[in-house]
N, C-alpha and C. Protein backbone atom coordinates (compact mmCIF):
# COMPACT_ATOMS: atom_id res chain seq x y z
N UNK A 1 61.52 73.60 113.11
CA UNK A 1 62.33 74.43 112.24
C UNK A 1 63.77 73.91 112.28
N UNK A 2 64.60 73.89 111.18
CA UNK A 2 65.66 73.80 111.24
C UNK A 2 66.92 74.89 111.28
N UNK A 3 68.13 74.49 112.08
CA UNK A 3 68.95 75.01 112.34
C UNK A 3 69.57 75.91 111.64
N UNK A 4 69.42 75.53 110.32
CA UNK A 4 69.94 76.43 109.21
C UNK A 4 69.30 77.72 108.72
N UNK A 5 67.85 77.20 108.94
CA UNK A 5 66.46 78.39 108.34
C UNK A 5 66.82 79.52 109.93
N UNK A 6 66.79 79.36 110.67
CA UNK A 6 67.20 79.85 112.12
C UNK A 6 68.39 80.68 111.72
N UNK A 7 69.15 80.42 111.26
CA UNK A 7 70.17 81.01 110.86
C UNK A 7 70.38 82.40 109.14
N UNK A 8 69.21 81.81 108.57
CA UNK A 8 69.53 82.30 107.38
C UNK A 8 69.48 83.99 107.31
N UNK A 9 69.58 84.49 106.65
CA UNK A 9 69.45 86.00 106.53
C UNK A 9 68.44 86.60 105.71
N UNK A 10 67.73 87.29 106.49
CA UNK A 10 66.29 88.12 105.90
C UNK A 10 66.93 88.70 104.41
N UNK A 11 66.11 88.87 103.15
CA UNK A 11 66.91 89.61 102.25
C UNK A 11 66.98 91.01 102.33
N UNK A 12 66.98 91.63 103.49
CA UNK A 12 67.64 92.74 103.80
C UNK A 12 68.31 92.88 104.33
N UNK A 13 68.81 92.15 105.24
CA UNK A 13 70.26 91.73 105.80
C UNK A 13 70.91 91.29 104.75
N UNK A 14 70.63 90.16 103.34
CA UNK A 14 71.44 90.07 102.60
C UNK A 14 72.19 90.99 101.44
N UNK A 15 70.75 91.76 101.32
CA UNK A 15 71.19 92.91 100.52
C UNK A 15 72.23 93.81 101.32
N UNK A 16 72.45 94.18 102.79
CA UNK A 16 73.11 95.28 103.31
C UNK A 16 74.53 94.06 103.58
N UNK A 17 74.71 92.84 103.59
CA UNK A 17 75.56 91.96 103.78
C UNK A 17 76.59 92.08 101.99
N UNK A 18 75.74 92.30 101.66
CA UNK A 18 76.34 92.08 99.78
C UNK A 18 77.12 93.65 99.94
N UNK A 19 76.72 94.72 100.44
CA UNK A 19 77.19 95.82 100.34
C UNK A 19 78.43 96.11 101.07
N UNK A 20 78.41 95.31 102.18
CA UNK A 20 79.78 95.28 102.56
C UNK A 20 80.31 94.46 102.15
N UNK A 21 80.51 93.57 101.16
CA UNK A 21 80.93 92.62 100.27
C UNK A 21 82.06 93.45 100.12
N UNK A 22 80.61 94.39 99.06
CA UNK A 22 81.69 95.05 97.89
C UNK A 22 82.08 96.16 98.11
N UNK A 23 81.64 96.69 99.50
CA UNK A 23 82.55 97.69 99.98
C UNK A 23 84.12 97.41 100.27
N UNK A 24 84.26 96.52 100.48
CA UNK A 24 85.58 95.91 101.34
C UNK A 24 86.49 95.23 99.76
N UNK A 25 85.70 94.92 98.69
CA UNK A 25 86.33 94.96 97.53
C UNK A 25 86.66 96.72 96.76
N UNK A 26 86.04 97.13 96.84
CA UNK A 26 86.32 98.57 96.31
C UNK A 26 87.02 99.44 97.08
N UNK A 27 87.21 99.08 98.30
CA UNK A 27 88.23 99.53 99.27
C UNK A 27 89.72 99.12 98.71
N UNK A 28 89.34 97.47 99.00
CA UNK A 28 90.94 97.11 98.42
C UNK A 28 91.09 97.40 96.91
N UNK A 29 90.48 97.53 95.98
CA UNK A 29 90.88 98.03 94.68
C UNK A 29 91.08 99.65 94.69
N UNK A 30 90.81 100.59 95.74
CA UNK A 30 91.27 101.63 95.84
C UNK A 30 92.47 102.14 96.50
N UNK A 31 93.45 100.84 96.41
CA UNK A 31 94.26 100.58 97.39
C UNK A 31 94.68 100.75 99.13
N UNK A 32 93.16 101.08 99.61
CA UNK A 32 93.51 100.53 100.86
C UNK A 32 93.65 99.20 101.69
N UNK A 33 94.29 99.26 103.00
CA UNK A 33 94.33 97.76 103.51
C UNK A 33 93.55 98.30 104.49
N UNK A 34 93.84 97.40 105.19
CA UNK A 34 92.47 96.80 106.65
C UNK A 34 93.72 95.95 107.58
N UNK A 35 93.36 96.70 108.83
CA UNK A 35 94.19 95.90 109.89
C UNK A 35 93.11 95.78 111.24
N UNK A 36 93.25 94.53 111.49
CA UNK A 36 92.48 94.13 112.47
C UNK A 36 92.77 93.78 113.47
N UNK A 37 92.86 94.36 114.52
CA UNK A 37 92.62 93.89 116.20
C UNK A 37 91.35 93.47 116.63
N UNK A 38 91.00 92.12 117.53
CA UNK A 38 90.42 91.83 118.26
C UNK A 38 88.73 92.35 117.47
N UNK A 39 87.95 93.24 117.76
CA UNK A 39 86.73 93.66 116.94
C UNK A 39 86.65 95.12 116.12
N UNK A 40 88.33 95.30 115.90
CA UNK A 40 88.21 96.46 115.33
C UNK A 40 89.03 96.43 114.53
N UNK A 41 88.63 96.90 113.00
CA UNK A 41 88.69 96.59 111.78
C UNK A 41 88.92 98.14 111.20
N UNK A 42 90.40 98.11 110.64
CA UNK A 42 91.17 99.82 110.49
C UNK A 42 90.99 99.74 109.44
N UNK A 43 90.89 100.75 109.12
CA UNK A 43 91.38 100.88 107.38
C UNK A 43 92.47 102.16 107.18
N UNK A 44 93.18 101.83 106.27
CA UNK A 44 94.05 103.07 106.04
C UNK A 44 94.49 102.54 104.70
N UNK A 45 95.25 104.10 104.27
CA UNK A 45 95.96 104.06 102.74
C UNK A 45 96.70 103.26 103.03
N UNK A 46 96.91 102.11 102.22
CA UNK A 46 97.91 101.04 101.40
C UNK A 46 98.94 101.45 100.83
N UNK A 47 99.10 102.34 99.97
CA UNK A 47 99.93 102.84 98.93
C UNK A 47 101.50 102.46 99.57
N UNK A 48 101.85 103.08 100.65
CA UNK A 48 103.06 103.40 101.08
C UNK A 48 103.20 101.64 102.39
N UNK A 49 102.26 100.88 102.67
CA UNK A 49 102.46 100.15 103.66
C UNK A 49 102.50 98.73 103.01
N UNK A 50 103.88 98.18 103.52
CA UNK A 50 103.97 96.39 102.86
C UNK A 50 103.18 96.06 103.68
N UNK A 51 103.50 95.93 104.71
CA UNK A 51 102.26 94.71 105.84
C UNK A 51 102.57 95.39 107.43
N UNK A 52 101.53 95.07 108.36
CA UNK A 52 101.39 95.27 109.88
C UNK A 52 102.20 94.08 110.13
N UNK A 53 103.08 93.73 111.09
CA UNK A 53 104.22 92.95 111.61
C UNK A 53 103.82 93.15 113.18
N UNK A 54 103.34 91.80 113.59
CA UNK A 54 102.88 91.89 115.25
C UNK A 54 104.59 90.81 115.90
N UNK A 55 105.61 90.45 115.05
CA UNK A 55 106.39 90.04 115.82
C UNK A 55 107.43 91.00 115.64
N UNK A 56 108.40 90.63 117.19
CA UNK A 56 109.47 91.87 117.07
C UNK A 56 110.72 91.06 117.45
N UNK A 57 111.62 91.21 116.29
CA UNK A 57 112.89 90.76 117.01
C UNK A 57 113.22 91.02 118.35
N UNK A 58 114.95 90.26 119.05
CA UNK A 58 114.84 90.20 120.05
C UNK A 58 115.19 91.93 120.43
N UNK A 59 115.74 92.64 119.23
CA UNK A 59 115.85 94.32 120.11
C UNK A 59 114.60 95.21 120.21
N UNK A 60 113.52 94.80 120.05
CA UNK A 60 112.65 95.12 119.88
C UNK A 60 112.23 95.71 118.42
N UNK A 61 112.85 95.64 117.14
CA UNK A 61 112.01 95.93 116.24
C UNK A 61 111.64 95.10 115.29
N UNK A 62 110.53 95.55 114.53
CA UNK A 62 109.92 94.49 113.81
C UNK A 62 110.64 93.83 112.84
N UNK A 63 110.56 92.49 112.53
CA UNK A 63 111.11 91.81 111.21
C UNK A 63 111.00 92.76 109.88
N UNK A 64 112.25 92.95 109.20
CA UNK A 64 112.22 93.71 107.74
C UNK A 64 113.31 94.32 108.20
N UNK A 65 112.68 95.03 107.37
CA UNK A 65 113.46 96.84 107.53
C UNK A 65 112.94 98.36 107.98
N UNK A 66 111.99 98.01 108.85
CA UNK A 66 111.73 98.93 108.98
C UNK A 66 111.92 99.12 110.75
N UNK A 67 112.36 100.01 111.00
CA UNK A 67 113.38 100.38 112.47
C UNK A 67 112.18 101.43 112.84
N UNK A 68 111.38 101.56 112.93
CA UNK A 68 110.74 102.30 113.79
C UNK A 68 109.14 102.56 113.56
N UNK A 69 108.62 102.31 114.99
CA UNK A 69 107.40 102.37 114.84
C UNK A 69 106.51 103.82 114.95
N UNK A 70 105.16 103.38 113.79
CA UNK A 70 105.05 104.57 113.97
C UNK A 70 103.51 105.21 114.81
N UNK A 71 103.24 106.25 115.03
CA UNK A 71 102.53 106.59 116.26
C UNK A 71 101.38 107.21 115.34
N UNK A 72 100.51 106.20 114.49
CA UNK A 72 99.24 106.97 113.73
C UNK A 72 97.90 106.63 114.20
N UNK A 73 96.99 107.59 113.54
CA UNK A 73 95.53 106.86 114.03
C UNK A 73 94.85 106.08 112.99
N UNK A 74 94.19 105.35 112.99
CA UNK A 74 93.46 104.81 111.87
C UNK A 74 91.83 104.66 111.80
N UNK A 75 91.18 105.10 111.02
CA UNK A 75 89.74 105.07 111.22
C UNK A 75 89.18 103.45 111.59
N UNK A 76 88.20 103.21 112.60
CA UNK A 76 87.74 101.93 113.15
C UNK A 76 86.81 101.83 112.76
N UNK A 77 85.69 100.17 112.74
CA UNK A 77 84.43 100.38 112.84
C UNK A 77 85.02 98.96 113.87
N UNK A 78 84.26 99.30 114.86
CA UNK A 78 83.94 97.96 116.12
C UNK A 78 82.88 97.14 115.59
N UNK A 79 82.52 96.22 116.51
CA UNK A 79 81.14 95.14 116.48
C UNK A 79 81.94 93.87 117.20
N UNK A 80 81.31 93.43 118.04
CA UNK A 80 81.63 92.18 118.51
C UNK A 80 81.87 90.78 118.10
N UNK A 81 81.10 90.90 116.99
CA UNK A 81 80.96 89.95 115.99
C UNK A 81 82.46 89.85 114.88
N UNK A 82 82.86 91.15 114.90
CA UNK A 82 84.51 90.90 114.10
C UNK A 82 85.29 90.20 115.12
N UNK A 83 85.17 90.06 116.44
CA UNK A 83 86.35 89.77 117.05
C UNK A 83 86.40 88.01 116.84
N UNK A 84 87.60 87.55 116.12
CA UNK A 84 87.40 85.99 116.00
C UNK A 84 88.48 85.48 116.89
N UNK A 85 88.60 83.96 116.96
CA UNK A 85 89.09 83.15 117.55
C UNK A 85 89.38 82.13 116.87
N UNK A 86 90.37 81.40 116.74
CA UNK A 86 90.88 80.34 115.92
C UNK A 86 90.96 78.24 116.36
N UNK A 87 91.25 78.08 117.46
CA UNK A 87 91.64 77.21 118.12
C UNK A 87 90.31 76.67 118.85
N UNK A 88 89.34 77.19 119.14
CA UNK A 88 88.35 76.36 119.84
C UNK A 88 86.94 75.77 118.63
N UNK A 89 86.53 74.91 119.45
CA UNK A 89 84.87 74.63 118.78
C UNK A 89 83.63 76.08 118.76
N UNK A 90 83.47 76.03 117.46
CA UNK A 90 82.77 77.45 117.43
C UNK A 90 80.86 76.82 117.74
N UNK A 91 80.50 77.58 118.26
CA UNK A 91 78.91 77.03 118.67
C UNK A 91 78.18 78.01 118.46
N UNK A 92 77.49 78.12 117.73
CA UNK A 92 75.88 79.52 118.11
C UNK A 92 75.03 79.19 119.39
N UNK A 93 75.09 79.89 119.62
CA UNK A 93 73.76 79.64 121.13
C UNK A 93 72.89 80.53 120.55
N UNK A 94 71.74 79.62 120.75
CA UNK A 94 70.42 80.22 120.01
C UNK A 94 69.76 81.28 121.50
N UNK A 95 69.05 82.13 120.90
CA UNK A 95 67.98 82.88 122.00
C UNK A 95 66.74 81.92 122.39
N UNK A 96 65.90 82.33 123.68
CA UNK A 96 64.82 80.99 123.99
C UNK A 96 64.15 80.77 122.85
N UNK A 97 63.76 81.84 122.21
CA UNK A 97 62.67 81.61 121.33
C UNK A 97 63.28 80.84 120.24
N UNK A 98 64.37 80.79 119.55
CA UNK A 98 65.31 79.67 118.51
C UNK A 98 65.14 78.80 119.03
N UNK A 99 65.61 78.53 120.22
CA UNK A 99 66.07 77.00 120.88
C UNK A 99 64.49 76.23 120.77
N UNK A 100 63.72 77.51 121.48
CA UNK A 100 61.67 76.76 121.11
C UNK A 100 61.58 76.35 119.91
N UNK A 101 61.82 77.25 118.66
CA UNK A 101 61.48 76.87 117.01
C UNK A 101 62.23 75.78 116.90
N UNK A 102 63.57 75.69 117.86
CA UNK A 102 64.08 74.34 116.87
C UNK A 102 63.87 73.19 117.92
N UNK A 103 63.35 73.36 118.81
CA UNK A 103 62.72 71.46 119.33
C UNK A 103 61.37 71.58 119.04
N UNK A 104 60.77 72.57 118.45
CA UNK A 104 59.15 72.27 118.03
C UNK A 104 59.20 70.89 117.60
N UNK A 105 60.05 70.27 116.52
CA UNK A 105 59.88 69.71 115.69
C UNK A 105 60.00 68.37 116.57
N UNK A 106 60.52 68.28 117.67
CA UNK A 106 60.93 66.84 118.27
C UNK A 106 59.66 66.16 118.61
């Protein structure tokens, strides 16, 4: 078997994959944003917010204009799988039974 078929998505995973497509499009056309830490993925009203600012001048407040932070909650959905990484070689490690389907072929 190949690496890719190993990988592909049942079409019910693709169908529930397409739905958060266009959930996350009809979100942002309802003007909310999405702010993301590590595997958790916020959503909140947009309307009133330019952007999340993770640097802080040297008095401690954020670049702009805006002087003060503020102390809200935001609805989450976790999963391990949101949390990304930028800078290294990305690898799948297959489970035994993948790693079996894919040296069958050797």
């Amino acid at each position: 078997m190949e690496a890719q078929e190993l990988i592909e998505m049942t079409p019910e995973q693709q169908r529930a994959f397409n739905r958060i497509k266009k959930a996350v499009k009809d979100f942002k056309k309802s003007g909310g944003k999405f702010y993301t830490v590590l595997d958790n993925i916020h959503g909140l009203n947009g309307k009133y917010v330019e952007s999340i600012e993770t640097c802080f001048l040297h008095n401690g407040r954020p670049d702009g204009d805006l002087d003060t932070q503020l102390d809200v909650s935001m609805d989450f959905i976790t999963d391990s799988g949101f949390g990304g990484f930028a800078d290294d070689t990305h690898m799948i490690k297959l489970t035994d039974e993948g790693l079996a389907l894919l040296c069958q072929d050797e």
